[in-house]
PDB file of N, CA and C in Angstrom:
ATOM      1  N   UNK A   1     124.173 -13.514  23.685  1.00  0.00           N
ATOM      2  CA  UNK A   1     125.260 -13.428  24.681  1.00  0.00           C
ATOM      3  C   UNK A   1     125.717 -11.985  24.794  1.00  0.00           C
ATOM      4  N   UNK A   2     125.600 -11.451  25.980  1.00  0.00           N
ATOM      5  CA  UNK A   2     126.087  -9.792  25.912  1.00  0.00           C
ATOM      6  C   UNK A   2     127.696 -10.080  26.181  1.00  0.00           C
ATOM      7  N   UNK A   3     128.204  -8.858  25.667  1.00  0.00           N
ATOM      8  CA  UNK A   3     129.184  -8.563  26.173  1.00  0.00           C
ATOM      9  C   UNK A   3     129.944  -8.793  27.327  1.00  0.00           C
ATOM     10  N   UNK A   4     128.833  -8.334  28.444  1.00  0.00           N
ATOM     11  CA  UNK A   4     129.395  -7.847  29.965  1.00  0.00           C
ATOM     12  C   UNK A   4     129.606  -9.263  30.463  1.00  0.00           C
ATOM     13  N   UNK A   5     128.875 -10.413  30.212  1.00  0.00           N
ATOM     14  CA  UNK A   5     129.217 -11.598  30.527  1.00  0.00           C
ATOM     15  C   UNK A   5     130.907 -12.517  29.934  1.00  0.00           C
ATOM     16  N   UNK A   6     130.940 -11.810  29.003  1.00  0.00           N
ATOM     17  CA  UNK A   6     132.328 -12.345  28.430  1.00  0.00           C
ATOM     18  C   UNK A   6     133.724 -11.364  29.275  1.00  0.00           C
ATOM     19  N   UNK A   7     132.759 -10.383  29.315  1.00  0.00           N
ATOM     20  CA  UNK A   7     134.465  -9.534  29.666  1.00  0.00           C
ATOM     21  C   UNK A   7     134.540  -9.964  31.455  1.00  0.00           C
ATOM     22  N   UNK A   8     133.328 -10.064  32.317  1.00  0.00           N
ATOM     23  CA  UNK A   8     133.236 -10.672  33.512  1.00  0.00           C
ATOM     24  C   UNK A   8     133.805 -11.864  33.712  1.00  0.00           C
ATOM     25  N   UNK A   9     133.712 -13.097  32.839  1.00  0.00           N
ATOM     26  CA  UNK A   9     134.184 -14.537  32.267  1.00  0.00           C
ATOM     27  C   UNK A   9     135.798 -14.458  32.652  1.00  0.00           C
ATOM     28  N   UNK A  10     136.161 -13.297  30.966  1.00  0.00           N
ATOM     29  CA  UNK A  10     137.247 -13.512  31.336  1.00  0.00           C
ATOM     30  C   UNK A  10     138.300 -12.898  32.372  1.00  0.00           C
ATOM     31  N   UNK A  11     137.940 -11.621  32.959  1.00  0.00           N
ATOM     32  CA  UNK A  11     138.652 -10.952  34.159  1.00  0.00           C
ATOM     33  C   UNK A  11     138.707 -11.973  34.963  1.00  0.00           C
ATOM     34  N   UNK A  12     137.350 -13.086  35.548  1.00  0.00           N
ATOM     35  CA  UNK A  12     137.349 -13.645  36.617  1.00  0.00           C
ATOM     36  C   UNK A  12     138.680 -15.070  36.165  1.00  0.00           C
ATOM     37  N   UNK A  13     138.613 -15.446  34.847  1.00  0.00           N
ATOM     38  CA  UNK A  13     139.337 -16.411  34.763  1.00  0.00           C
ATOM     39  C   UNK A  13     140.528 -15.849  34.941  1.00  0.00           C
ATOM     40  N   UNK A  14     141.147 -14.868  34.435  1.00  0.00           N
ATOM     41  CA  UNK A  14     142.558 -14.286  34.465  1.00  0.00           C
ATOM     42  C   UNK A  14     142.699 -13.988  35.788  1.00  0.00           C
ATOM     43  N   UNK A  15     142.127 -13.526  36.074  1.00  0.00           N
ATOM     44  CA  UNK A  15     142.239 -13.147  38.202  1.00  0.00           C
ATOM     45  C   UNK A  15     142.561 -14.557  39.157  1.00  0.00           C
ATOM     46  N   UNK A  16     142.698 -15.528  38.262  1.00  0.00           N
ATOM     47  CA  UNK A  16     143.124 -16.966  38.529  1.00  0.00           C
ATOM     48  C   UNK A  16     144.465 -17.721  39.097  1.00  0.00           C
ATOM     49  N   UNK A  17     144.994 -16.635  37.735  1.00  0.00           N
ATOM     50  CA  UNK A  17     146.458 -16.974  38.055  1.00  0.00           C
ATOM     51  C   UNK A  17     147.544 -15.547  38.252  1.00  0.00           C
ATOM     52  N   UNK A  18     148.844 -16.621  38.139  1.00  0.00           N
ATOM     53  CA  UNK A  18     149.429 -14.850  38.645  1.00  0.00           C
ATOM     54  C   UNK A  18     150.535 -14.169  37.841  1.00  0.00           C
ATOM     55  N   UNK A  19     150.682 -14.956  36.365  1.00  0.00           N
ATOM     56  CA  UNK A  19     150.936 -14.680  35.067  1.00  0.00           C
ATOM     57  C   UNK A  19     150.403 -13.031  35.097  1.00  0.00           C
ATOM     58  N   UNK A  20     151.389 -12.559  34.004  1.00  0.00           N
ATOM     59  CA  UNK A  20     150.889 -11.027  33.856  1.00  0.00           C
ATOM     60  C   UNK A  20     150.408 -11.317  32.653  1.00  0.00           C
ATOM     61  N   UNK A  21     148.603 -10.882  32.222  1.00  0.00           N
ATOM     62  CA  UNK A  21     147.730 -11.072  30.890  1.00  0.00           C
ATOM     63  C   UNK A  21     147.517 -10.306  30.412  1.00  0.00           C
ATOM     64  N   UNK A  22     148.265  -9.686  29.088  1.00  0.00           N
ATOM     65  CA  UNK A  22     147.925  -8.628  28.338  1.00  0.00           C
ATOM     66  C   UNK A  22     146.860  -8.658  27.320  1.00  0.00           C
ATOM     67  N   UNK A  23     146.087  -8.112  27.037  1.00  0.00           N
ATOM     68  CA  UNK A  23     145.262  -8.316  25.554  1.00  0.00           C
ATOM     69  C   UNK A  23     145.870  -6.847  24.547  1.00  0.00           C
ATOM     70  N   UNK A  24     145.901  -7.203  23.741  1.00  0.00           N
ATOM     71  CA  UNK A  24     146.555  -6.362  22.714  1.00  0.00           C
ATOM     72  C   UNK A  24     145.288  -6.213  21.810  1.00  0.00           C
ATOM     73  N   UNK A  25     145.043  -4.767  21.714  1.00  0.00           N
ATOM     74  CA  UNK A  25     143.819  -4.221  20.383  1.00  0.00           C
ATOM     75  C   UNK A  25     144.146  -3.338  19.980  1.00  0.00           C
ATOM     76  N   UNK A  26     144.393  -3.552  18.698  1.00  0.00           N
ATOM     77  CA  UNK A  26     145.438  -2.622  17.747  1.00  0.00           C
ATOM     78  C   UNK A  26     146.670  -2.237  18.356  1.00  0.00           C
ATOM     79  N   UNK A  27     146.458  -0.702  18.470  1.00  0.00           N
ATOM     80  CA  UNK A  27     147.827  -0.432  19.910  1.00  0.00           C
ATOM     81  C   UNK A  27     147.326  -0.213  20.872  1.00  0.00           C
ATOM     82  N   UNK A  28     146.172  -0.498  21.489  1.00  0.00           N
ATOM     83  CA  UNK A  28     145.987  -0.301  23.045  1.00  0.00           C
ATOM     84  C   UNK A  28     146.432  -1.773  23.940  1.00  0.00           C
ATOM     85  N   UNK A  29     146.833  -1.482  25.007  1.00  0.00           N
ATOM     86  CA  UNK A  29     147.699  -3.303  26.037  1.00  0.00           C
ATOM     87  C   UNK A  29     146.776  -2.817  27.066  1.00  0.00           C
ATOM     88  N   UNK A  30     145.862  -3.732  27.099  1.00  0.00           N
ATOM     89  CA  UNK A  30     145.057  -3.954  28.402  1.00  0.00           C
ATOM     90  C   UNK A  30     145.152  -4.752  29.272  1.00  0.00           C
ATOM     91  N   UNK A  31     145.137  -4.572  30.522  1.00  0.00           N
ATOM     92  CA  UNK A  31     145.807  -5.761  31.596  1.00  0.00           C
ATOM     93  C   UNK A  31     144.151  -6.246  32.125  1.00  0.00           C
ATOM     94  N   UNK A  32     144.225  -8.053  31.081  1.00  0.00           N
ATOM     95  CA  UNK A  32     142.771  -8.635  31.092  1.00  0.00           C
ATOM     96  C   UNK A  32     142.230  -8.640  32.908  1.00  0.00           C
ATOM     97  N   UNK A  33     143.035  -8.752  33.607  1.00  0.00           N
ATOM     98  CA  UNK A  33     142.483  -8.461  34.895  1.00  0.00           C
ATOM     99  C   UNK A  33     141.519  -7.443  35.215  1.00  0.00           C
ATOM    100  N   UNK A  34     141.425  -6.102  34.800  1.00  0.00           N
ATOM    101  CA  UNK A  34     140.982  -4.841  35.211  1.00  0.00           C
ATOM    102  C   UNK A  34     139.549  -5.049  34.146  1.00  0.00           C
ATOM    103  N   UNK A  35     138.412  -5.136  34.604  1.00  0.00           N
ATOM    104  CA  UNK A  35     137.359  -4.991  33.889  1.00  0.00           C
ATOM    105  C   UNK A  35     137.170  -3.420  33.143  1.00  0.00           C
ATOM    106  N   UNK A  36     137.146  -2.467  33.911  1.00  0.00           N
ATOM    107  CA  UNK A  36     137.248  -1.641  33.162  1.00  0.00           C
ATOM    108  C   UNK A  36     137.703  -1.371  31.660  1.00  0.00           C
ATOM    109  N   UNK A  37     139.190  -1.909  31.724  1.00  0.00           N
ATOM    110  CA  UNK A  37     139.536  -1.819  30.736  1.00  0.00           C
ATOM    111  C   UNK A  37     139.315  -2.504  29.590  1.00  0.00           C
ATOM    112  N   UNK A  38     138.817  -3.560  30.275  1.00  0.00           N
ATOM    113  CA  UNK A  38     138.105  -4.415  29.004  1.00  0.00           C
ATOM    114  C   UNK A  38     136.943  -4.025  28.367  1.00  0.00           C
ATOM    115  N   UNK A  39     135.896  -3.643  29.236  1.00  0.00           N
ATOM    116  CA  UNK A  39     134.621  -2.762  28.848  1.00  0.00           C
ATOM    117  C   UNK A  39     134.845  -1.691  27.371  1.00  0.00           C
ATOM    118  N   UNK A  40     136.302  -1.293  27.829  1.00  0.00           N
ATOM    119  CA  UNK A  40     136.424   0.305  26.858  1.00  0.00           C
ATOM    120  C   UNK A  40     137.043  -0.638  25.602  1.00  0.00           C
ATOM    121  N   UNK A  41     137.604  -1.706  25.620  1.00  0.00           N
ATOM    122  CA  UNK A  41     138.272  -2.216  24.479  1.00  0.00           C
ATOM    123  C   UNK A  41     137.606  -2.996  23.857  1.00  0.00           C
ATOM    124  N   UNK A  42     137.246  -4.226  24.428  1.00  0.00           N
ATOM    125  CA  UNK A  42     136.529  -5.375  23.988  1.00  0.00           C
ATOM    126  C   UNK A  42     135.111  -5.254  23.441  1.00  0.00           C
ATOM    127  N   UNK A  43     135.314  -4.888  21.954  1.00  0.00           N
ATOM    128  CA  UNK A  43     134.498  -4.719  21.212  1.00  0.00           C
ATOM    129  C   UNK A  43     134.580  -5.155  19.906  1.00  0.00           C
ATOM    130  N   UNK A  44     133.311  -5.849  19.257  1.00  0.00           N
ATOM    131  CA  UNK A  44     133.111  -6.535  18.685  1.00  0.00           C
ATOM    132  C   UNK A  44     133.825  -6.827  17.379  1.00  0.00           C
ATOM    133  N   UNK A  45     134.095  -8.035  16.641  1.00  0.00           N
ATOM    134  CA  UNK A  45     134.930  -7.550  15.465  1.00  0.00           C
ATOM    135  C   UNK A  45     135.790  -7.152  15.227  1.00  0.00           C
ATOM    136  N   UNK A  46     136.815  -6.901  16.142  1.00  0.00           N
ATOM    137  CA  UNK A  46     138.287  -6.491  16.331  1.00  0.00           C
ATOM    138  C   UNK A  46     139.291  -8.498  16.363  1.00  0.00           C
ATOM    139  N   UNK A  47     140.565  -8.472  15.734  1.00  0.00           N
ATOM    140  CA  UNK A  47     141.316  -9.419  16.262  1.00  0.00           C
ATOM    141  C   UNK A  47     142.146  -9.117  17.425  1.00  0.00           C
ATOM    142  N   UNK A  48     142.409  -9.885  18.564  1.00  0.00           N
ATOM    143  CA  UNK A  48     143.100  -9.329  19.523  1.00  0.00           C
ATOM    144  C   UNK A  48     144.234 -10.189  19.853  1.00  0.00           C
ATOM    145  N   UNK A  49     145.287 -10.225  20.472  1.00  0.00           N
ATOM    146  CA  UNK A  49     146.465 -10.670  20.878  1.00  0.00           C
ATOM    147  C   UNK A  49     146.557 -10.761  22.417  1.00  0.00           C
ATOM    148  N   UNK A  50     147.087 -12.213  22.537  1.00  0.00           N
ATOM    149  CA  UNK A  50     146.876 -12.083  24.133  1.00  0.00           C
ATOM    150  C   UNK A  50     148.400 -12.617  24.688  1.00  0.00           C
ATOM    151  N   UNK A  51     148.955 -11.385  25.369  1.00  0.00           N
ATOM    152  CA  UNK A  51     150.906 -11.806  25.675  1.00  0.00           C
ATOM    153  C   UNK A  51     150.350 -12.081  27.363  1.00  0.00           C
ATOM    154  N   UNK A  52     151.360 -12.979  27.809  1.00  0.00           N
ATOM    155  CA  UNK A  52     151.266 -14.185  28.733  1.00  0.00           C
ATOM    156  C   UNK A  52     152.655 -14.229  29.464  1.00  0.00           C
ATOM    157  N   UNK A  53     153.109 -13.532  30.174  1.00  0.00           N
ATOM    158  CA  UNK A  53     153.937 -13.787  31.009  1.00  0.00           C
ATOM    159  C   UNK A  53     153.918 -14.237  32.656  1.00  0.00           C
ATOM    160  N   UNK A  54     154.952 -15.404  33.394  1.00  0.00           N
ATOM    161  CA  UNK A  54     154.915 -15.508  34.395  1.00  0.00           C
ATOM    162  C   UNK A  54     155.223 -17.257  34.804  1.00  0.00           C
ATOM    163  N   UNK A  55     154.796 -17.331  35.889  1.00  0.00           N
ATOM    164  CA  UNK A  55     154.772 -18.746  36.170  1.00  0.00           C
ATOM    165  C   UNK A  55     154.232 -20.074  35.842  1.00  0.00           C
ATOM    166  N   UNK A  56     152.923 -19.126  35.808  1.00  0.00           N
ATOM    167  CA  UNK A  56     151.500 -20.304  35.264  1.00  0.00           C
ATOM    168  C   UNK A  56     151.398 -20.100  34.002  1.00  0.00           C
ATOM    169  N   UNK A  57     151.959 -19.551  32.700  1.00  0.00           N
ATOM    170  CA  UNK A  57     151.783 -19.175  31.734  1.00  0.00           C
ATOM    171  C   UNK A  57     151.173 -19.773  31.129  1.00  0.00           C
ATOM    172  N   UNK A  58     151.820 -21.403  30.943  1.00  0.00           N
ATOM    173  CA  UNK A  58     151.157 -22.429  29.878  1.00  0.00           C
ATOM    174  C   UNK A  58     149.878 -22.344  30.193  1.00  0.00           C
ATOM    175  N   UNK A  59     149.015 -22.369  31.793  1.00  0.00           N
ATOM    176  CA  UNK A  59     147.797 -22.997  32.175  1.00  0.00           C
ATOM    177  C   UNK A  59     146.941 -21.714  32.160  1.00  0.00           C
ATOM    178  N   UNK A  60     147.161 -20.716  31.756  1.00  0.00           N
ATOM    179  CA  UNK A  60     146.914 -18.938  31.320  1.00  0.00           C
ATOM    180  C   UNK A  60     146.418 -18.919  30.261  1.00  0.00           C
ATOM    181  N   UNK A  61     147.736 -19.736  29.549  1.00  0.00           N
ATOM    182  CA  UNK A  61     147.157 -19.629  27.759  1.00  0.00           C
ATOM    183  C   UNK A  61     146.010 -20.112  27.529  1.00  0.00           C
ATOM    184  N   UNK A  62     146.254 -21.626  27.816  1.00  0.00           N
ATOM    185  CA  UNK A  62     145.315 -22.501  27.630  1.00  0.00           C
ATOM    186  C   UNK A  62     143.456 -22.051  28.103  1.00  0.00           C
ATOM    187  N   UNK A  63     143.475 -21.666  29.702  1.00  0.00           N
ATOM    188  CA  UNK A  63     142.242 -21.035  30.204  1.00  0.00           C
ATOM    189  C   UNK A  63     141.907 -20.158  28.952  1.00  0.00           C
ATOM    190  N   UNK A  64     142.478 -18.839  28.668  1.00  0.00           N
ATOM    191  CA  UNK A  64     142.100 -17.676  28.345  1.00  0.00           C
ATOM    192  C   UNK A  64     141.980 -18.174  27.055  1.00  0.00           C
ATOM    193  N   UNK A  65     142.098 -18.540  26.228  1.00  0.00           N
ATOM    194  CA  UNK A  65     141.797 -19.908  25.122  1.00  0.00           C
ATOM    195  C   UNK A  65     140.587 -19.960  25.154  1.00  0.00           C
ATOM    196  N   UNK A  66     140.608 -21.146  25.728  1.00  0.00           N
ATOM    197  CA  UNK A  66     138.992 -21.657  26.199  1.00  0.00           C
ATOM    198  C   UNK A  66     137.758 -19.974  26.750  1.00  0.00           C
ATOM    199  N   UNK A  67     138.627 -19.405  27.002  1.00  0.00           N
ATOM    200  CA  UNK A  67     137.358 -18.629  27.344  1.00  0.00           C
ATOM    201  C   UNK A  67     137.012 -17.547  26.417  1.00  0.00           C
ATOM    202  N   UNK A  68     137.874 -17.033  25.627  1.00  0.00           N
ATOM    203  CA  UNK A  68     137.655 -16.587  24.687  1.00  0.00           C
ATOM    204  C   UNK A  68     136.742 -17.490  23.397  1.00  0.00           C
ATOM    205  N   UNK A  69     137.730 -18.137  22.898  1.00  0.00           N
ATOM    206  CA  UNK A  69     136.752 -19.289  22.038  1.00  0.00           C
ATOM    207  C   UNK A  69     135.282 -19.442  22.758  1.00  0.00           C
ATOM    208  N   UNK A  70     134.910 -19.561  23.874  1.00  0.00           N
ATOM    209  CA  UNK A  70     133.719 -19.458  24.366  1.00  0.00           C
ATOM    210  C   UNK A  70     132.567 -18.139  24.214  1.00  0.00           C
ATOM    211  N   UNK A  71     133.230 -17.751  23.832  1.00  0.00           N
ATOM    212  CA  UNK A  71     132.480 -15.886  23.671  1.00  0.00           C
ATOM    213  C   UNK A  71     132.561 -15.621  22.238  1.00  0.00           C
ATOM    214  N   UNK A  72     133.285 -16.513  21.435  1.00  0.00           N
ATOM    215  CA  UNK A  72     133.362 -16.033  19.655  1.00  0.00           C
ATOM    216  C   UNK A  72     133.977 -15.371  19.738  1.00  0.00           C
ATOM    217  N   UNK A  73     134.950 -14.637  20.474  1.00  0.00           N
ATOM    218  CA  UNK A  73     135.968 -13.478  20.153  1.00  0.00           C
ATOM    219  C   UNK A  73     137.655 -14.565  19.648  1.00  0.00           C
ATOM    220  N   UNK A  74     138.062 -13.486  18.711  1.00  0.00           N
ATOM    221  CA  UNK A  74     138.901 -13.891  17.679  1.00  0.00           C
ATOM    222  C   UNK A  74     140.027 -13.027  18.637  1.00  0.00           C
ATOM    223  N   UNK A  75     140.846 -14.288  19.589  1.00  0.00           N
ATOM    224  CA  UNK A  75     142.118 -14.232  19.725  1.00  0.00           C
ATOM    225  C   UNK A  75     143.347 -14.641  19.539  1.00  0.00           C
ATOM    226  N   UNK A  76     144.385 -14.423  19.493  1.00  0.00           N
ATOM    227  CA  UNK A  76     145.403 -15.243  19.109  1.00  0.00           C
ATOM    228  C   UNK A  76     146.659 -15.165  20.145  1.00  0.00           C
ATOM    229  N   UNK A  77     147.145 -16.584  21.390  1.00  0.00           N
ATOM    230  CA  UNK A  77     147.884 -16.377  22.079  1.00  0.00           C
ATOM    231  C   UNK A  77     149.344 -16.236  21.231  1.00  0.00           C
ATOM    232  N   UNK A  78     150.071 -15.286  21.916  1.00  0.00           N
ATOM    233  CA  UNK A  78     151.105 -14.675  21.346  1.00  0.00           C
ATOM    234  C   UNK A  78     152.024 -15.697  22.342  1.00  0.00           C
ATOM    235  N   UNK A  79     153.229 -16.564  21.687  1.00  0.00           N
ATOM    236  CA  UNK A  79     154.082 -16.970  22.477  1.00  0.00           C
ATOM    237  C   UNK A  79     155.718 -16.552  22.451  1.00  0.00           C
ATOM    238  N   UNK A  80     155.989 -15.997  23.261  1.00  0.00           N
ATOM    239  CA  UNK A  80     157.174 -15.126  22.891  1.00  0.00           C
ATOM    240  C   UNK A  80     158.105 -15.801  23.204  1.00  0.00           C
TER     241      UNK A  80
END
């Protein structure tokens, strides 16, 4: 499974709703929408944090959940 398919996965799932999706890696806050930025972050073996604000939040979490767990990447939704 490459990479570019997971970070494509999940931009397209987050581009879903209209919740603001942060991923947190170490101290960098990437807004999961912007592929770019995922490219430069989302790398292997890191734990990441994912903050969830907005309307659709619950159905945000839950997606970006599932799509992570789908790729083996080790996230943890942050509920504030």
């Amino acid at each position: 499974m490459s990479n570019n398919a997971a970070i494509v996965e999940i931009s397209q799932a987050a581009s879903q709703f209209t919740s603001s999706i942060v991923l947190q890696a170490d101290s960098k806050y990437i807004d999961v929408k912007s592929i770019l930025g995922l490219f430069t972050t989302l790398v292997g073996g890191h734990s990441y944090e994912l903050h969830v604000h907005g309307p659709d939040a619950e159905e945000a979490k839950q997606k970006m959940s599932e799509v992570f767990a789908k790729h083996n990447l080790n996230v943890t939704v942050i509920s504030e």
